[in-house]
N, C-alpha and C. Protein backbone atom coordinates (compact mmCIF):
# COMPACT_ATOMS: atom_id res chain seq x y z
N UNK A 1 -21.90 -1.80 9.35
CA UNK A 1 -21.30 -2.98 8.79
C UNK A 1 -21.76 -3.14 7.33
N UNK A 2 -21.13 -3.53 6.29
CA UNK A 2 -21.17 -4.16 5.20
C UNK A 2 -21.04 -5.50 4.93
N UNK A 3 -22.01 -5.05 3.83
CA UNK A 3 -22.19 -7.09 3.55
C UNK A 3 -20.90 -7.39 2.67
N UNK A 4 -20.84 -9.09 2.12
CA UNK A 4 -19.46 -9.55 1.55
C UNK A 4 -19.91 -8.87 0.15
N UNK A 5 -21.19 -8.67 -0.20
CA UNK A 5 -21.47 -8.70 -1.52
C UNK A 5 -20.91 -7.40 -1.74
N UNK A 6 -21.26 -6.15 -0.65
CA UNK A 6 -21.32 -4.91 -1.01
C UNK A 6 -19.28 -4.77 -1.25
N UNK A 7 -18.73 -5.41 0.10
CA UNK A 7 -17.38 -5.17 0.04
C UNK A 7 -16.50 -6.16 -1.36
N UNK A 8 -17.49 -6.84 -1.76
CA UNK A 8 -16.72 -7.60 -3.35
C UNK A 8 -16.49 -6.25 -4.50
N UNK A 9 -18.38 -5.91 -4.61
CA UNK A 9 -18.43 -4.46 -5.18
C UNK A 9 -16.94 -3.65 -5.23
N UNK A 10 -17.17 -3.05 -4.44
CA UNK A 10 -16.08 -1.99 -3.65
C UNK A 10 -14.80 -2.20 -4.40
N UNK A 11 -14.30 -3.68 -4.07
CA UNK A 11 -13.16 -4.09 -5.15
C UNK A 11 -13.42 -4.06 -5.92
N UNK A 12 -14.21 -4.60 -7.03
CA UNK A 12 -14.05 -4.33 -8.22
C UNK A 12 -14.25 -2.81 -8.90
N UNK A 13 -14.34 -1.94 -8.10
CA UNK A 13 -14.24 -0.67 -8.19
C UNK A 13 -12.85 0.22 -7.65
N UNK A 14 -11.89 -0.62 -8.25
CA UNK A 14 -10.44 -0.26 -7.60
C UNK A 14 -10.06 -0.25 -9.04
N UNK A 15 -9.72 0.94 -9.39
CA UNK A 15 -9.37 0.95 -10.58
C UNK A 15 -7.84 0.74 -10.20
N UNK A 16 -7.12 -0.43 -11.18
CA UNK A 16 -5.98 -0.77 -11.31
C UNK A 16 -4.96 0.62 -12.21
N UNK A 17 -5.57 1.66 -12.47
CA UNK A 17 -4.50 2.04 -13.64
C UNK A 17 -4.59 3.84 -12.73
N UNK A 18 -4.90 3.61 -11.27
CA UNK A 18 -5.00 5.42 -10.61
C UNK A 18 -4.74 4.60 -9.05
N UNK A 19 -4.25 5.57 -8.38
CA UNK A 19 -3.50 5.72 -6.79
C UNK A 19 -5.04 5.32 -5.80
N UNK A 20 -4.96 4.38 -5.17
CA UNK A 20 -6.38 4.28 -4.04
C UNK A 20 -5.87 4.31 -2.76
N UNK A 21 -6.46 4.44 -1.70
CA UNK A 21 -6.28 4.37 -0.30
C UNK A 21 -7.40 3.22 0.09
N UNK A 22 -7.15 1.85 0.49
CA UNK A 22 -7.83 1.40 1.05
C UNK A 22 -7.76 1.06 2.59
N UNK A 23 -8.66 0.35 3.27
CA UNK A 23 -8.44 0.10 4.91
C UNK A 23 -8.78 -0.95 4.79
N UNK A 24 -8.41 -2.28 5.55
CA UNK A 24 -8.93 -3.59 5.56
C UNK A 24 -7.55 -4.17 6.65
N UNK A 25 -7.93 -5.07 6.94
CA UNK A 25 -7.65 -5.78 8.10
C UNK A 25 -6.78 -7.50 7.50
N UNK A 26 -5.55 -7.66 6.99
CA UNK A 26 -5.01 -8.41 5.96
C UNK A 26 -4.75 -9.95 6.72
N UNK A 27 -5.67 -10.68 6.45
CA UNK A 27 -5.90 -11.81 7.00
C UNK A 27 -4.53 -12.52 6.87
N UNK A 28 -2.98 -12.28 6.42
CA UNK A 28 -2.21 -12.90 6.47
C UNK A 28 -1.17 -12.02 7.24
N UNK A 29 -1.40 -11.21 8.48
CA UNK A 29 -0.97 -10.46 9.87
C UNK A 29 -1.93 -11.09 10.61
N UNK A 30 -1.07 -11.07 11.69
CA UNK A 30 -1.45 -11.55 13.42
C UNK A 30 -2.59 -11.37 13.26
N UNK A 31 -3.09 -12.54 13.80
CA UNK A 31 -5.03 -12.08 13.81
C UNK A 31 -5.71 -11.15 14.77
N UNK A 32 -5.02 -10.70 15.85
CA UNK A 32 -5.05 -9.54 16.03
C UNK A 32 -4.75 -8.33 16.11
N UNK A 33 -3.88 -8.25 14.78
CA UNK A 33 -3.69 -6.96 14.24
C UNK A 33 -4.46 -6.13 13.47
N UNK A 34 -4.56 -5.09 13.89
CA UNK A 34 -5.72 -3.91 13.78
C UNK A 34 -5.26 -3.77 11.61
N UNK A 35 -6.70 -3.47 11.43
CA UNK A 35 -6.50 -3.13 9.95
C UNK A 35 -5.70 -2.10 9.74
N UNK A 36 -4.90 -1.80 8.51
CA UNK A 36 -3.97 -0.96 8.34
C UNK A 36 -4.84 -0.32 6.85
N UNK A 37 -3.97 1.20 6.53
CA UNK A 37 -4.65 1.63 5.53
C UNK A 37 -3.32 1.12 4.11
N UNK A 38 -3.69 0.86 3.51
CA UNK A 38 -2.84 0.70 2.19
C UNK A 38 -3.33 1.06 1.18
N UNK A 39 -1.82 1.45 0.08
CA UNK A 39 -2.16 2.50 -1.48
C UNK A 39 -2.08 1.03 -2.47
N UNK A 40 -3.13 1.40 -2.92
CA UNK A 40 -2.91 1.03 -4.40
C UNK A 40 -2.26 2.08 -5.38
N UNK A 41 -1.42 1.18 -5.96
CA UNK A 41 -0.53 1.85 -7.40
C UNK A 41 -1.02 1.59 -8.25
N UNK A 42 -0.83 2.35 -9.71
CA UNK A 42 -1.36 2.09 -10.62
C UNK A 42 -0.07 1.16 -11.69
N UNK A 43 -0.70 0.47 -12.46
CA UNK A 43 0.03 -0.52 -13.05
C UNK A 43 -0.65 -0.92 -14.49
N UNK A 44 0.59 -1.26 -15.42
CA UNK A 44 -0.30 -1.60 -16.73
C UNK A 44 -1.12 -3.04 -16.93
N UNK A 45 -0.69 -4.46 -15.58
CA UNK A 45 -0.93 -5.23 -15.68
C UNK A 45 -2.92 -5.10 -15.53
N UNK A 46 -3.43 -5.54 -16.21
CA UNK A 46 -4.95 -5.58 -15.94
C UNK A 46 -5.34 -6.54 -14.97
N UNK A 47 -4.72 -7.54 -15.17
CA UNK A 47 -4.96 -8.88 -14.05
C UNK A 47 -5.24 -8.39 -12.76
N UNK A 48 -3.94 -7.42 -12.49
CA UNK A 48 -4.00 -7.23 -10.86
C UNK A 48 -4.35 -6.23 -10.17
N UNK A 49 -3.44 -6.11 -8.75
CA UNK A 49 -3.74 -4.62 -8.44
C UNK A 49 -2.03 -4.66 -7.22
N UNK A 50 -2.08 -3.59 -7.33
CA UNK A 50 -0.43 -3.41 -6.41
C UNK A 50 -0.74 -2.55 -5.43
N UNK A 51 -0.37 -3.32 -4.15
CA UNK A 51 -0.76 -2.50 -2.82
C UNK A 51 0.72 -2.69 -1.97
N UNK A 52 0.70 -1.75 -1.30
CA UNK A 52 1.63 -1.60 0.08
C UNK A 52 1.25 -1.21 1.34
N UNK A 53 1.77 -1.26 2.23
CA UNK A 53 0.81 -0.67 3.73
C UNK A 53 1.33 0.69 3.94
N UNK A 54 0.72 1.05 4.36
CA UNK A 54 0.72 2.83 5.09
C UNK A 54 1.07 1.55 6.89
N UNK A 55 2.30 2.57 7.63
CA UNK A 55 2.14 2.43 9.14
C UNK A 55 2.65 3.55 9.71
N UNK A 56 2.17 3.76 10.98
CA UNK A 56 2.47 4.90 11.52
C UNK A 56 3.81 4.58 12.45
N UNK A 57 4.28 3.49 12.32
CA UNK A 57 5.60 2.73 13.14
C UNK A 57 6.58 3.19 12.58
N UNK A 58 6.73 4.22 12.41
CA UNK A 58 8.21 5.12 11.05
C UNK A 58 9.27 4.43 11.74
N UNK A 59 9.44 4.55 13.03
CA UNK A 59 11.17 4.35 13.76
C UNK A 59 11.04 3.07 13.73
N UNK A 60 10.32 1.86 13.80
CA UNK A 60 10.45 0.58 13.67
C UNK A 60 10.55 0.38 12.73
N UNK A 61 10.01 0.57 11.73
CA UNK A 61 10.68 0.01 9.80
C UNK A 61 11.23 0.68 9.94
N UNK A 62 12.45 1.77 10.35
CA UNK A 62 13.47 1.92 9.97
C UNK A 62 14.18 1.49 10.60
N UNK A 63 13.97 1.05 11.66
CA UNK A 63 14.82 -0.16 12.94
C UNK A 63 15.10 -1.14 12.02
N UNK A 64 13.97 -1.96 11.44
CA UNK A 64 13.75 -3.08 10.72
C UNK A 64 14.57 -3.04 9.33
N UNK A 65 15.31 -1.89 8.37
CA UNK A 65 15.96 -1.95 7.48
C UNK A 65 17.36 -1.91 7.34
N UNK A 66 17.33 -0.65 8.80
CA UNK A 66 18.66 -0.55 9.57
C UNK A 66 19.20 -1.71 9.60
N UNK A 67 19.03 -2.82 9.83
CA UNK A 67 19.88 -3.72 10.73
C UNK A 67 20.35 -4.51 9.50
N UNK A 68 19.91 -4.47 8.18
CA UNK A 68 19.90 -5.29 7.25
C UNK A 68 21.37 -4.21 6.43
N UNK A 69 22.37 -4.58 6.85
CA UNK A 69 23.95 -3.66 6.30
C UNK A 69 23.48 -3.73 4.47
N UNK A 70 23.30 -4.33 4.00
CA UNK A 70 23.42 -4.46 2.61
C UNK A 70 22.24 -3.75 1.65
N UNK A 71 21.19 -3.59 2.31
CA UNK A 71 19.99 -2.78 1.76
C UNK A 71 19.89 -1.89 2.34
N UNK A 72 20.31 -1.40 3.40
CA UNK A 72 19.85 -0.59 4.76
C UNK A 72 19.28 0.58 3.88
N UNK A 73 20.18 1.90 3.76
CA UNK A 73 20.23 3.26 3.47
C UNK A 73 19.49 3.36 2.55
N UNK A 74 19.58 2.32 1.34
CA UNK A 74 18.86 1.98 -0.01
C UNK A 74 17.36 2.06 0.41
N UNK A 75 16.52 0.70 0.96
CA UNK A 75 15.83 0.32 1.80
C UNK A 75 14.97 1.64 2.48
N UNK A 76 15.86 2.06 3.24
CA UNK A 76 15.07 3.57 4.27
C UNK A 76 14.61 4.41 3.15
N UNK A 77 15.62 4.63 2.43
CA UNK A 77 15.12 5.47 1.34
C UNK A 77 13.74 5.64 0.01
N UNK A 78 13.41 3.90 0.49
CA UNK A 78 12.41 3.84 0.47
C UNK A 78 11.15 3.86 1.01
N UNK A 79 10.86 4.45 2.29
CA UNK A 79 10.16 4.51 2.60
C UNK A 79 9.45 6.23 2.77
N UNK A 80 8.07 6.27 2.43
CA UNK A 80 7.53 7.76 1.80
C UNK A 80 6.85 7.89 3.01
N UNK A 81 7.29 9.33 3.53
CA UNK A 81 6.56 9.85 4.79
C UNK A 81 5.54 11.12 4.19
N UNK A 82 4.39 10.75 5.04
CA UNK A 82 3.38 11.24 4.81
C UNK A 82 3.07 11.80 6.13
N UNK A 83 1.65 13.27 5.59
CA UNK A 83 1.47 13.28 7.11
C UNK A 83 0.11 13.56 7.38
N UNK A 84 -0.30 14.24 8.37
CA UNK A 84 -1.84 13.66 8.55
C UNK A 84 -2.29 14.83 7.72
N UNK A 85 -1.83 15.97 7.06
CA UNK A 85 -2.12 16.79 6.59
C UNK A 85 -2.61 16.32 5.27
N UNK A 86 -1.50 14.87 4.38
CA UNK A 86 -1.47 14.56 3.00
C UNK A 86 -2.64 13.91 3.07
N UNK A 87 -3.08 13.06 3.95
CA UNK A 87 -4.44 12.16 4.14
C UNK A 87 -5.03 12.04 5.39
N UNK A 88 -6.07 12.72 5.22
CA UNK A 88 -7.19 13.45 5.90
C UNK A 88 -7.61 11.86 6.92
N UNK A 89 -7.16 10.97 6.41
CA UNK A 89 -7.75 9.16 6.86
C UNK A 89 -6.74 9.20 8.40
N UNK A 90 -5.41 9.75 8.36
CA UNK A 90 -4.82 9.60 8.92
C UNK A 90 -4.86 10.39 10.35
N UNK A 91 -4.30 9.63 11.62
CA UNK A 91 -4.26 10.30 12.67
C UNK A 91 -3.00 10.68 13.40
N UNK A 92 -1.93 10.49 12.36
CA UNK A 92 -0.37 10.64 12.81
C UNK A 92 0.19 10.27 11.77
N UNK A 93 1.20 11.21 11.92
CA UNK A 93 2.37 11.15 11.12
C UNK A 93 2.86 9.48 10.57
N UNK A 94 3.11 8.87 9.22
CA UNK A 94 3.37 7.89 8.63
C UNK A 94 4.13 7.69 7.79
N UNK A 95 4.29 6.47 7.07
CA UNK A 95 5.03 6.30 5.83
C UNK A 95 4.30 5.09 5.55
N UNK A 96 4.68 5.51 4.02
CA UNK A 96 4.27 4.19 2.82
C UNK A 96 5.50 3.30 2.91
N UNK A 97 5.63 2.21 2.99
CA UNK A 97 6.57 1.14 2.82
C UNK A 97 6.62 0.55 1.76
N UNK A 98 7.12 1.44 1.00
CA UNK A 98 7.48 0.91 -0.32
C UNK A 98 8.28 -0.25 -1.16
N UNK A 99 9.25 -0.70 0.18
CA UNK A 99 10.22 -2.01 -0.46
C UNK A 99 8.76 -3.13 -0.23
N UNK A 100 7.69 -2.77 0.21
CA UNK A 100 6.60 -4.58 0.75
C UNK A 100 5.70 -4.21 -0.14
N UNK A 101 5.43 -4.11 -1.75
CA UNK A 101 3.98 -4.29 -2.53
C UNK A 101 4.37 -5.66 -2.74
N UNK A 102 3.25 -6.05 -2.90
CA UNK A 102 2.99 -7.11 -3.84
C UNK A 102 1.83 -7.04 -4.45
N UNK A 103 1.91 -7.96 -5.62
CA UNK A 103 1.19 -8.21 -6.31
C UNK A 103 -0.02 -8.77 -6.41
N UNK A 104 -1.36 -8.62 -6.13
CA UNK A 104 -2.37 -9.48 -5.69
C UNK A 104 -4.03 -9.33 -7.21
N UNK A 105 -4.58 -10.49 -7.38
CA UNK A 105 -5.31 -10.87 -8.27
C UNK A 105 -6.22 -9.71 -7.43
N UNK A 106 -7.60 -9.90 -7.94
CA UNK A 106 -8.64 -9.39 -7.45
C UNK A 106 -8.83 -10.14 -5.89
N UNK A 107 -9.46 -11.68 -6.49
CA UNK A 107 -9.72 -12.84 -5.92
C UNK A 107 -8.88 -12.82 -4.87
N UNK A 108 -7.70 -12.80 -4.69
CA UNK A 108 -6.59 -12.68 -3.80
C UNK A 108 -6.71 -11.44 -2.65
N UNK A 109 -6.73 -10.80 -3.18
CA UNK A 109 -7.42 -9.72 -2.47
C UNK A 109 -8.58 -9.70 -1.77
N UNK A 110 -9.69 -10.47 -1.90
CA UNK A 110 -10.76 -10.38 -1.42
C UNK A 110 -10.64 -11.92 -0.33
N UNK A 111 -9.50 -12.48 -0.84
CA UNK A 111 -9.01 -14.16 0.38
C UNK A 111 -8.29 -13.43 1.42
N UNK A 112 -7.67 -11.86 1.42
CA UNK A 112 -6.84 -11.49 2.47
C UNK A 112 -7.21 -10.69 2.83
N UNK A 113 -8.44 -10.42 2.80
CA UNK A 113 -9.27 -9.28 3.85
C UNK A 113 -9.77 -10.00 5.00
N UNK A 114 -9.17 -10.11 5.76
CA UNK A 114 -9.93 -10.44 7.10
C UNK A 114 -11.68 -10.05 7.60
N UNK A 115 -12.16 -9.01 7.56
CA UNK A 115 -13.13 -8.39 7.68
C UNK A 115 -13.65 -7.80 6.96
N UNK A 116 -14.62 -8.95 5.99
CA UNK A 116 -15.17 -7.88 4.97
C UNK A 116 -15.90 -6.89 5.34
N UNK A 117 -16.84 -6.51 6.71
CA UNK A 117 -17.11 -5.06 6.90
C UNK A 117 -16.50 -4.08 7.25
N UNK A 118 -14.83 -4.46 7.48
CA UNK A 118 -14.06 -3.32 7.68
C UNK A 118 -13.67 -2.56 5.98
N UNK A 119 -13.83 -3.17 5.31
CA UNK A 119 -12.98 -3.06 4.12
C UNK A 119 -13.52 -1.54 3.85
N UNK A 120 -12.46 -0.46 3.34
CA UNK A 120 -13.60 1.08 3.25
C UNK A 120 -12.28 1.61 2.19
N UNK A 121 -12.79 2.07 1.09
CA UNK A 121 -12.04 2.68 0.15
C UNK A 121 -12.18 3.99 0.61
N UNK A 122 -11.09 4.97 0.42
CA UNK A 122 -11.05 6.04 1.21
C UNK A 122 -10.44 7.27 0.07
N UNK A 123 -11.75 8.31 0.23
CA UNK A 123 -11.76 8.82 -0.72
C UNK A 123 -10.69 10.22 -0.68
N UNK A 124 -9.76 9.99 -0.11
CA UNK A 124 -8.69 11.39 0.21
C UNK A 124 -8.11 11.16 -1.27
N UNK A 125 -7.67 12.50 -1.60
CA UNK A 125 -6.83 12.48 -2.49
C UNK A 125 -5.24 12.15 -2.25
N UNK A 126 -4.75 11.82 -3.71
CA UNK A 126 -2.90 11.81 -3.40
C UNK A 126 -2.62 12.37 -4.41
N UNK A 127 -1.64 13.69 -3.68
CA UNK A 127 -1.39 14.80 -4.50
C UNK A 127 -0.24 14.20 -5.74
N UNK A 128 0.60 14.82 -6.83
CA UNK A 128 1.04 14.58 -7.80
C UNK A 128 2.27 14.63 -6.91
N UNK A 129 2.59 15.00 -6.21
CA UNK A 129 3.63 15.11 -5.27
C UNK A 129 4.11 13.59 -4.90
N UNK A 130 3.44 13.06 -4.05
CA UNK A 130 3.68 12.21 -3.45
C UNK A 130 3.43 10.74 -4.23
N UNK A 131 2.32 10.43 -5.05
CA UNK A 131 2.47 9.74 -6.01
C UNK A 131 3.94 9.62 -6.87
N UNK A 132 4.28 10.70 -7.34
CA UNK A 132 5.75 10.30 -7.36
C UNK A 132 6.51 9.98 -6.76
N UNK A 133 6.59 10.36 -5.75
CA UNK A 133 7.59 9.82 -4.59
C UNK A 133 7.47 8.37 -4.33
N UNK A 134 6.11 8.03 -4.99
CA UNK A 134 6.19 6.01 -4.22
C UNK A 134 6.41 5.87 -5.48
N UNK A 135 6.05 6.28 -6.89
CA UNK A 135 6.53 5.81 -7.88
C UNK A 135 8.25 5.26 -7.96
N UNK A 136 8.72 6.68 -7.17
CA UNK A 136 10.38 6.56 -7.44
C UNK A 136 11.06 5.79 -6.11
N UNK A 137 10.01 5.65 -5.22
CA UNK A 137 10.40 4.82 -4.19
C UNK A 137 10.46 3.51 -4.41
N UNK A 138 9.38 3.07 -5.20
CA UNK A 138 9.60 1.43 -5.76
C UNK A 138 9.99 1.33 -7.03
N UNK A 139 10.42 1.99 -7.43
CA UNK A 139 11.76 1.81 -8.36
C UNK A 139 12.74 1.73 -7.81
N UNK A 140 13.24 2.25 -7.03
CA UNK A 140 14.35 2.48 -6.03
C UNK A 140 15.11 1.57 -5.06
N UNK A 141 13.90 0.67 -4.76
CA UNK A 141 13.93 -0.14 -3.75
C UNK A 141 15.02 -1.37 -4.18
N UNK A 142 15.52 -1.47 -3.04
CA UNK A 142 16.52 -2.85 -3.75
C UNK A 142 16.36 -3.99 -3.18
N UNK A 143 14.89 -3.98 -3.18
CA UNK A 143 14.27 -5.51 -2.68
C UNK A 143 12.83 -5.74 -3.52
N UNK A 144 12.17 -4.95 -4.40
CA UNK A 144 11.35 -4.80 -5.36
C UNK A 144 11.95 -5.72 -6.53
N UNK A 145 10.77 -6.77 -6.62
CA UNK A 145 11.35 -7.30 -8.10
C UNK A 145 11.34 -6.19 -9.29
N UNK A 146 12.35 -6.90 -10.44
CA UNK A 146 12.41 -6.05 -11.54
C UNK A 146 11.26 -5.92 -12.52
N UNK A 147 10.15 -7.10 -12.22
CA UNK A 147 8.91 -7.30 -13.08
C UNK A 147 8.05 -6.17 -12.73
N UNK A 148 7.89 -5.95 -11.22
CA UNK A 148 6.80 -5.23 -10.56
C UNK A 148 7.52 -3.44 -11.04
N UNK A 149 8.54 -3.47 -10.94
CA UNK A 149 9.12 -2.30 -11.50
C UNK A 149 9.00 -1.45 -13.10
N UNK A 150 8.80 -2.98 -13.39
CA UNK A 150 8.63 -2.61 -15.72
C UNK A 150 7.05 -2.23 -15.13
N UNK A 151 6.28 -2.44 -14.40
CA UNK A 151 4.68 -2.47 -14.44
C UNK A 151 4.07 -0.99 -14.39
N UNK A 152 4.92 -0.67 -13.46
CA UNK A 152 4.10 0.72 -12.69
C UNK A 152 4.04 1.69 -13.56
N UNK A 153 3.10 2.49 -13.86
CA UNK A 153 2.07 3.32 -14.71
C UNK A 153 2.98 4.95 -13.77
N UNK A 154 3.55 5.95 -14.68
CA UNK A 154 4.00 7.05 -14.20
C UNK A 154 2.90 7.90 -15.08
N UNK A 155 2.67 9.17 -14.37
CA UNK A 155 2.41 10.28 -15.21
C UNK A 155 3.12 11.13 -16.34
C-alpha cells in the first residue's frame, strides 16, 4: 500500500507533454468498479492532463456506439485496439476509448482516484505506432470537443 502523500508525488510526476499508462480506481464509476488502466496524452495545455480508459469490454463499447445511428461507424472508429503484447500491464486483448478523454486539473485528478494506494503509474512503453493511432483517433472522434482537439501534442 501507498501513502496519499507518496500517490500525490506520483502525480505530479505525470508529465503532461509524453503518453503515460496509469491504474487507479475513478471515484466517479460504480463504487464497485474495479480500477481500470488509463493513457495519458500529451497536450500543450500545462494546466492539465488528458486521460481516457483502456477496457477490455471491446464488444460492449462497440455495442454502446453501435446503437447511436449518427456517430456509430465514426465513433467505433475510434476506438484503438491494443493487445497484451503492446502493454505488458495487460491481461487481454483491449482498446483505448478514445471518443471519453477528458480533461482533468492535477487536483481533479487526485479528487477522482478512489484509492490512493491503488494508484500505480505503469512503466510499459507506447510504441510510435500506436500513439498515433489515439492521436488520430481523437481527432477523429465525432464526439471530442474541438478545444481538446487544437491541444494534443503530435510527433
Amino acid at each position: 500500500m501507498i501513502s496519499l502523500e507518496l500517490a500525490d508525488h506520483w502525480i505530479s510526476l505525470i508529465d503532461n507533454k509524453k503518453f503515460h499508462i496509469c491504474y487507479f480506481a475513478d471515484s466517479t464509476h460504480q463504487p464497485n468498479s474495479p480500477p481500470h488502466y488509463n493513457i495519458f496524452i500529451p497536450i500543450t495545455d500545462n494546466t492539465c492532463l488528458l486521460v481516457c480508459f483502456i477496457t477490455s469490454k471491446v464488444e460492449k463499447r462497440k455495442k454502446y456506439y453501435d446503437k447511436s445511428s449518427s456517430i456509430g461507424q465514426k465513433a467505433i472508429n475510434s476506438l484503438v485496439y491494443i493487445g497484451k503484447k503492446d502493454f505488458n500491464c495487460l491481461k487481454q486483448d483491449s482498446i483505448i476509448d478514445c471518443n471519453q478523454v477528458v480533461r482533468l486539473t492535477r487536483e481533479e485528478l487526485k479528487n477522482r482516484i478512489r484509492d490512493k494506494s491503488e494508484f500505480k503509474i505503469i512503466r510499459d512503453a507506447i510504441s510510435k505506432k500506436i500513439q498515433k493511432e489515439i492521436i488520430g483517433a481523437v481527432r477523429n472522434s465525432p464526439v471530442v470537443d474541438s478545444y481538446i482537439k487544437s491541444i494534443l501534442i503530435e510527433d
